[in-house]
C-alpha atoms as a PDB file:
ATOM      1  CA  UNK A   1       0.000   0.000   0.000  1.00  0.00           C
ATOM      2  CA  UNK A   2       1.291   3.615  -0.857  1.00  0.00           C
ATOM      3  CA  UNK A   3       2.542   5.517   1.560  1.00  0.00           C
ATOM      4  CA  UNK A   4       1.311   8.766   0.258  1.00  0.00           C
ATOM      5  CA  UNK A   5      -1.301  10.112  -2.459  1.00  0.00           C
ATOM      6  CA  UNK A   6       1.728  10.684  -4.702  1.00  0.00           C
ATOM      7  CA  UNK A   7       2.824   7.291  -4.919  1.00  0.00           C
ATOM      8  CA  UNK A   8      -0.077   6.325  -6.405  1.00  0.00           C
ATOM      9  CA  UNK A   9      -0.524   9.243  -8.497  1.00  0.00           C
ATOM     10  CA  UNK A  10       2.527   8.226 -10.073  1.00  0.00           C
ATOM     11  CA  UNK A  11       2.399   4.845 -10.088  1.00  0.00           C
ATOM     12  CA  UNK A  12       2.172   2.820 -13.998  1.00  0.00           C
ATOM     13  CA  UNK A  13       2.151   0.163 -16.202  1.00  0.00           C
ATOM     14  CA  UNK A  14       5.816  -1.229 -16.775  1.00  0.00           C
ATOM     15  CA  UNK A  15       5.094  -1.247 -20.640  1.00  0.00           C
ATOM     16  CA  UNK A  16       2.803   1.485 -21.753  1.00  0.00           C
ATOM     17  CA  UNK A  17       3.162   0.847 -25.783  1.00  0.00           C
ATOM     18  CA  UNK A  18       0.096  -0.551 -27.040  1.00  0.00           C
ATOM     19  CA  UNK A  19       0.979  -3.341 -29.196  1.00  0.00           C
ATOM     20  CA  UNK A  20      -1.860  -5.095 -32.157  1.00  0.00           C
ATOM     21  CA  UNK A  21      -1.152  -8.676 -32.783  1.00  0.00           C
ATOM     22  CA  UNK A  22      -2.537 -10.788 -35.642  1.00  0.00           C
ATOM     23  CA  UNK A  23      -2.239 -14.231 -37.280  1.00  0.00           C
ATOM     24  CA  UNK A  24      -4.141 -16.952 -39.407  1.00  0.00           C
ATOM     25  CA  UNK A  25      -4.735 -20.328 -38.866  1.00  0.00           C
ATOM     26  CA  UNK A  26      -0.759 -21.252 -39.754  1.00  0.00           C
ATOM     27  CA  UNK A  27       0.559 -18.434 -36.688  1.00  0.00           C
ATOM     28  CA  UNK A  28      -2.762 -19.109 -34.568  1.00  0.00           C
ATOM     29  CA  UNK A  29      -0.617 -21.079 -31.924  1.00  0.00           C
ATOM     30  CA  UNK A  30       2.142 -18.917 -31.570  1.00  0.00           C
ATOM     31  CA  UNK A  31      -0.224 -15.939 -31.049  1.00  0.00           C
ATOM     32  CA  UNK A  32      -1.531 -17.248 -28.318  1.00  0.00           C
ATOM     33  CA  UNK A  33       1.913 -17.706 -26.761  1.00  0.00           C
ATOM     34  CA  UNK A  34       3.238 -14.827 -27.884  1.00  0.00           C
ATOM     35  CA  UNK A  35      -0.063 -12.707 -26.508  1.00  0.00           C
ATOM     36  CA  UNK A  36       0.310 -14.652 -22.866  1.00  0.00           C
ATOM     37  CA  UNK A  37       4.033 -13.457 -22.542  1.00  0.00           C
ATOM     38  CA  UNK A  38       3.496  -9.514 -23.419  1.00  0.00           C
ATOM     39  CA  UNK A  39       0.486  -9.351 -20.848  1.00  0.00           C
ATOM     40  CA  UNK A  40       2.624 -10.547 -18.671  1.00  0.00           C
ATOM     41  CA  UNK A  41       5.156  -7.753 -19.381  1.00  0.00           C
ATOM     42  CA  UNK A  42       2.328  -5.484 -18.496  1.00  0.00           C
ATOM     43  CA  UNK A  43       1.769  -4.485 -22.362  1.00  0.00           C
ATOM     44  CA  UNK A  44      -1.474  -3.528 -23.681  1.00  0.00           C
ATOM     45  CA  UNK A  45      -2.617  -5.763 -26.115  1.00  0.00           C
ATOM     46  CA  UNK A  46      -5.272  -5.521 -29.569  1.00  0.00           C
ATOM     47  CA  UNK A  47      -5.881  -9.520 -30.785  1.00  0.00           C
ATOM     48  CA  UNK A  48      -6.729  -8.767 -34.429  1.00  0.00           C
ATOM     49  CA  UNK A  49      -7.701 -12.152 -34.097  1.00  0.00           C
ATOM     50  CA  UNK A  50      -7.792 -15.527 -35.533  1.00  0.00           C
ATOM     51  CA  UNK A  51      -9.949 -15.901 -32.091  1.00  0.00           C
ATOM     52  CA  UNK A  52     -10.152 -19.575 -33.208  1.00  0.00           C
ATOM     53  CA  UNK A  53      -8.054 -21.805 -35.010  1.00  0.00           C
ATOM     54  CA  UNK A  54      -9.635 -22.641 -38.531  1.00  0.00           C
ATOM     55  CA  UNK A  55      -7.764 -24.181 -41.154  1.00  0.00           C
ATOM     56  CA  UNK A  56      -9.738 -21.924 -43.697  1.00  0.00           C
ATOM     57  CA  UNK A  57      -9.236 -18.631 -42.270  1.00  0.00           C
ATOM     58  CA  UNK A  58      -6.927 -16.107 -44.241  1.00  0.00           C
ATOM     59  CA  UNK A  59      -3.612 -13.871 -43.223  1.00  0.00           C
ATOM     60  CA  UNK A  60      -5.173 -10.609 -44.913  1.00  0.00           C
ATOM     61  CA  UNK A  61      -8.060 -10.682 -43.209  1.00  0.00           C
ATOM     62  CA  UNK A  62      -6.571  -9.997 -39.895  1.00  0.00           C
ATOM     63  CA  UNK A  63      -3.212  -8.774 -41.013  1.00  0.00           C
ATOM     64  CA  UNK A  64      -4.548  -5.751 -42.807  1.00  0.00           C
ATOM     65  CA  UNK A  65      -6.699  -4.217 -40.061  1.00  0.00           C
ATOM     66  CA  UNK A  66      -3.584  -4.647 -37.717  1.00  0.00           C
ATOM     67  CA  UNK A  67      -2.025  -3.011 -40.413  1.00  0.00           C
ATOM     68  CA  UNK A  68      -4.611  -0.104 -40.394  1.00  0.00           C
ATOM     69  CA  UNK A  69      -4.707   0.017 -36.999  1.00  0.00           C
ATOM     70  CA  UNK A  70      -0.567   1.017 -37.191  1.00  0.00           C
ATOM     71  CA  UNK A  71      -0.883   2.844 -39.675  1.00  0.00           C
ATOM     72  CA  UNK A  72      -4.035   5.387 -37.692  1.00  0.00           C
ATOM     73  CA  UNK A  73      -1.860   5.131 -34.528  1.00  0.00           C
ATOM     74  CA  UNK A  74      -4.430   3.458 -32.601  1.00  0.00           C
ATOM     75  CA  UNK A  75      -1.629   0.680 -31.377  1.00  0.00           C
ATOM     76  CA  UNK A  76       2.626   1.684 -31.816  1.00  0.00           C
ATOM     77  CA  UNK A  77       4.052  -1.374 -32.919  1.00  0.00           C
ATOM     78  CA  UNK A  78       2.489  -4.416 -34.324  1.00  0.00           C
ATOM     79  CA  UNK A  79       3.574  -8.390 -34.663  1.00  0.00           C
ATOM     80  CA  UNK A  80       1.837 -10.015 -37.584  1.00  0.00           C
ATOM     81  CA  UNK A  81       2.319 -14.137 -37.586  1.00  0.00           C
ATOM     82  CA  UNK A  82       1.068 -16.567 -40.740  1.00  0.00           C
ATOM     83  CA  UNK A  83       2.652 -20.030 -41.662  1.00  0.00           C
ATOM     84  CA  UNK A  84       5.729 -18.586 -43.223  1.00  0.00           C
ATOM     85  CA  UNK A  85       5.475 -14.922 -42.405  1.00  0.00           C
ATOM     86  CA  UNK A  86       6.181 -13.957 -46.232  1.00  0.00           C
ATOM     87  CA  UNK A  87       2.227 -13.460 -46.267  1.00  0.00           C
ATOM     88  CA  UNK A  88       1.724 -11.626 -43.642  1.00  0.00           C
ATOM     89  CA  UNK A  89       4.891  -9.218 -44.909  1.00  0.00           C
ATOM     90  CA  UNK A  90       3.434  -8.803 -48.200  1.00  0.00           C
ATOM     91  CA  UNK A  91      -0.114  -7.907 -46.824  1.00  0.00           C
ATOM     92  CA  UNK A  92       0.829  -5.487 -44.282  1.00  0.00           C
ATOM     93  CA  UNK A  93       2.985  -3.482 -46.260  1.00  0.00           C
ATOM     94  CA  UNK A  94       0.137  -2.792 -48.922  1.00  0.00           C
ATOM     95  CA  UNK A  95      -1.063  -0.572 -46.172  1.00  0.00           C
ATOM     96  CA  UNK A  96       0.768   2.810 -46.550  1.00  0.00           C
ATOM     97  CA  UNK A  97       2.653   4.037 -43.198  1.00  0.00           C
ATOM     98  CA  UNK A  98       3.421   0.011 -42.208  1.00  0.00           C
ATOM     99  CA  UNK A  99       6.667  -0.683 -42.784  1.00  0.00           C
ATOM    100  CA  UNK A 100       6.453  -4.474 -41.855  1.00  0.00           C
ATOM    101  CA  UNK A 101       9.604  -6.883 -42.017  1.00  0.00           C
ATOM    102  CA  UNK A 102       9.459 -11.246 -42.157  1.00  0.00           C
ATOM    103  CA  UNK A 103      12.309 -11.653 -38.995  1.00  0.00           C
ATOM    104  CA  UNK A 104      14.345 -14.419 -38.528  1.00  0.00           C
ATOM    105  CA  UNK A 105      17.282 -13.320 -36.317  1.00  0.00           C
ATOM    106  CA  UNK A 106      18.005 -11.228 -33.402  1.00  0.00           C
ATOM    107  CA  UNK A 107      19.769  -7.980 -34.899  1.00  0.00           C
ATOM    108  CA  UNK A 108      17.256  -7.963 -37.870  1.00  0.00           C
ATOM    109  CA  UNK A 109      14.595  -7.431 -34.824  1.00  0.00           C
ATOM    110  CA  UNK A 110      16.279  -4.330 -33.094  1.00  0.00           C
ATOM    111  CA  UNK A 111      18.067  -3.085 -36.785  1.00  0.00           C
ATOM    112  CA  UNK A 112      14.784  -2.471 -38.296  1.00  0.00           C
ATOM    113  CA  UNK A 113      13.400  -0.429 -36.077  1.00  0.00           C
ATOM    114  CA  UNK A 114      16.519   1.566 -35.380  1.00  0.00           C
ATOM    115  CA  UNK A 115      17.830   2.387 -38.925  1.00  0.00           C
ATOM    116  CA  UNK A 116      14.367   1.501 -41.040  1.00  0.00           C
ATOM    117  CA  UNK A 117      11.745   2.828 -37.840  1.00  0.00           C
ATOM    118  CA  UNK A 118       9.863  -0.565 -38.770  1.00  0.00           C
ATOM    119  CA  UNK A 119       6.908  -1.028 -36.985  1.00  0.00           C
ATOM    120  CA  UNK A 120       5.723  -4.130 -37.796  1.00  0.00           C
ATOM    121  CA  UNK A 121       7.370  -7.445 -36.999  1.00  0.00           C
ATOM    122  CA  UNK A 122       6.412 -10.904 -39.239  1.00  0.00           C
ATOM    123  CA  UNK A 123       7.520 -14.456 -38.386  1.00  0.00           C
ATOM    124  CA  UNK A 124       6.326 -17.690 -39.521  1.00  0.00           C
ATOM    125  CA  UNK A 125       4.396 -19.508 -37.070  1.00  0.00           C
ATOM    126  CA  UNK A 126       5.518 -22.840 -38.903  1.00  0.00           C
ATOM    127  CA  UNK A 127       9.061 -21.539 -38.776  1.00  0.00           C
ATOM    128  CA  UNK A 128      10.346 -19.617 -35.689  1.00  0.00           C
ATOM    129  CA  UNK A 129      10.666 -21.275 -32.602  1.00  0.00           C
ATOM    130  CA  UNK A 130       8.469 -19.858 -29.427  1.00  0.00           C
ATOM    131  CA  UNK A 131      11.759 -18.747 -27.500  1.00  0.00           C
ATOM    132  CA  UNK A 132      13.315 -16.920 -30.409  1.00  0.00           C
ATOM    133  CA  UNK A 133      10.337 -15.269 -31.176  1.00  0.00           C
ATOM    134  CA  UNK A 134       9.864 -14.119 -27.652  1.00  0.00           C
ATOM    135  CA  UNK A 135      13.510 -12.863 -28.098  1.00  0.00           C
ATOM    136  CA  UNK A 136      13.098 -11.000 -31.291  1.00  0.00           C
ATOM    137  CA  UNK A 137       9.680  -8.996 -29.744  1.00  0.00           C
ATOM    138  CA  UNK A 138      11.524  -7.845 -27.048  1.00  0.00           C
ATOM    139  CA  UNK A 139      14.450  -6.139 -29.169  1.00  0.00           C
ATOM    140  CA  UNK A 140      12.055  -4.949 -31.218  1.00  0.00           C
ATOM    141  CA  UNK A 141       9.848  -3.504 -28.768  1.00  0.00           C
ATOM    142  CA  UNK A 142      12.831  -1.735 -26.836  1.00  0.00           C
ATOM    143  CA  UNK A 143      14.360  -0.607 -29.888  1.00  0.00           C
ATOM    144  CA  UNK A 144      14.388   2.733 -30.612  1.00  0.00           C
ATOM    145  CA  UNK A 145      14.091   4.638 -34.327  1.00  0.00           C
ATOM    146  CA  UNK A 146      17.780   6.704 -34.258  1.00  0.00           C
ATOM    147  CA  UNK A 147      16.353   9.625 -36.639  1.00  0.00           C
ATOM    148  CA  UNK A 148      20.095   9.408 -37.579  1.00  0.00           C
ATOM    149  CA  UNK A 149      20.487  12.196 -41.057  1.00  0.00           C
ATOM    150  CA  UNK A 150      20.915   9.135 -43.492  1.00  0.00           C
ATOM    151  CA  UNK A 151      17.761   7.236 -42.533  1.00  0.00           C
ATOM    152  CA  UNK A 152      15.494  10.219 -42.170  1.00  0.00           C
ATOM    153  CA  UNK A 153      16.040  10.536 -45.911  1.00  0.00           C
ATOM    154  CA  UNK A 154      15.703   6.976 -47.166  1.00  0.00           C
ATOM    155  CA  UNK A 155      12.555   6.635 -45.632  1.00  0.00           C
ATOM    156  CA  UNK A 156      11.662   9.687 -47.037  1.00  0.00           C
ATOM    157  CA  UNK A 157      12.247   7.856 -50.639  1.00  0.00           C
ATOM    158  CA  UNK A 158      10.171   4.950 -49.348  1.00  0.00           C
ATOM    159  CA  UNK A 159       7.196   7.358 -48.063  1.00  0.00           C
ATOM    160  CA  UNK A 160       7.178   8.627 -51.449  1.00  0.00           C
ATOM    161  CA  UNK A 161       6.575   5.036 -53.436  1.00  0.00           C
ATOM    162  CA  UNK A 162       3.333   5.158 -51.026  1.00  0.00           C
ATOM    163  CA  UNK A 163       1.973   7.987 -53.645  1.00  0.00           C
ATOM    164  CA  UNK A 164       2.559   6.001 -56.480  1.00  0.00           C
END
């Protein structure tokens, strides 16, 4: 119990990024994992679903309003899980303002976010193993976008293919 009313006035969540997470039928598993162990890092959490698993769902159809939901601001960062992740990869970044990446290793997970300001992470549910991916979300989600000169202006170049 606080001491004081300024303890508690001051008191919050560990994590206070609000993450979206998303996957078909081949990631469905994983999710579920994956969703356990950032609640219990005291992140808030969107499920963009599959709230089932069924063989005949589809990636795109809850990879693309996770996407969205980046994209308007309404969560920060984003984890997007299908069989191989290459679906999931190609679907999100359809969605202008995603700029989504299929990650297999551990600097590719902080990198991306710190030179590239990536904010949406793809594996392949079929693929990754559950402590590797649990590894790769948290050096994502601590990395930080450098706004270093040089990477500023590539993604400007990038932000400009989303007018095409």
């Amino acid at each position: 119990m606080p001491k004081d009313i300024t303890s508690l006035v001051f008191a919050k969540k560990i994590n206070e990024m609000k993450i979206g997470i998303a996957a078909d039928h081949g990631g469905f598993e994983l999710k579920e994992i994956i969703n356990a162990f950032l609640l219990k890092k005291e992140y808030e959490v969107v499920d963009f679903g599959a709230h089932k698993l069924d063989d005949k769902d589809d990636y795109p159809d809850f990879v693309i309003p996770l996407a969205k939901a980046i994209a308007s601001n309404e969560v920060e960062r984003g984890i997007a899980i299908c069989g191989s992740g290459v679906g999931a990869s190609i679907a999100a970044n359809k969605v202008a303002g995603v700029r989504a990446a299929l990650i297999n290793d551990y600097f590719s997970s902080h990198q991306g976010v710190e030179d590239d300001d990536m904010n949406l992470i793809c594996f392949g549910g079929r693929v990754i193993g559950i402590s590797a991916a649990q590894e790769f979300i948290t050096a994502f989600l601590n990395a930080k976008f450098t706004g270093a000169e040089r990477h500023v202006r590539r993604l400007q170049k990038v932000k400009q293919l989303e007018k095409i």
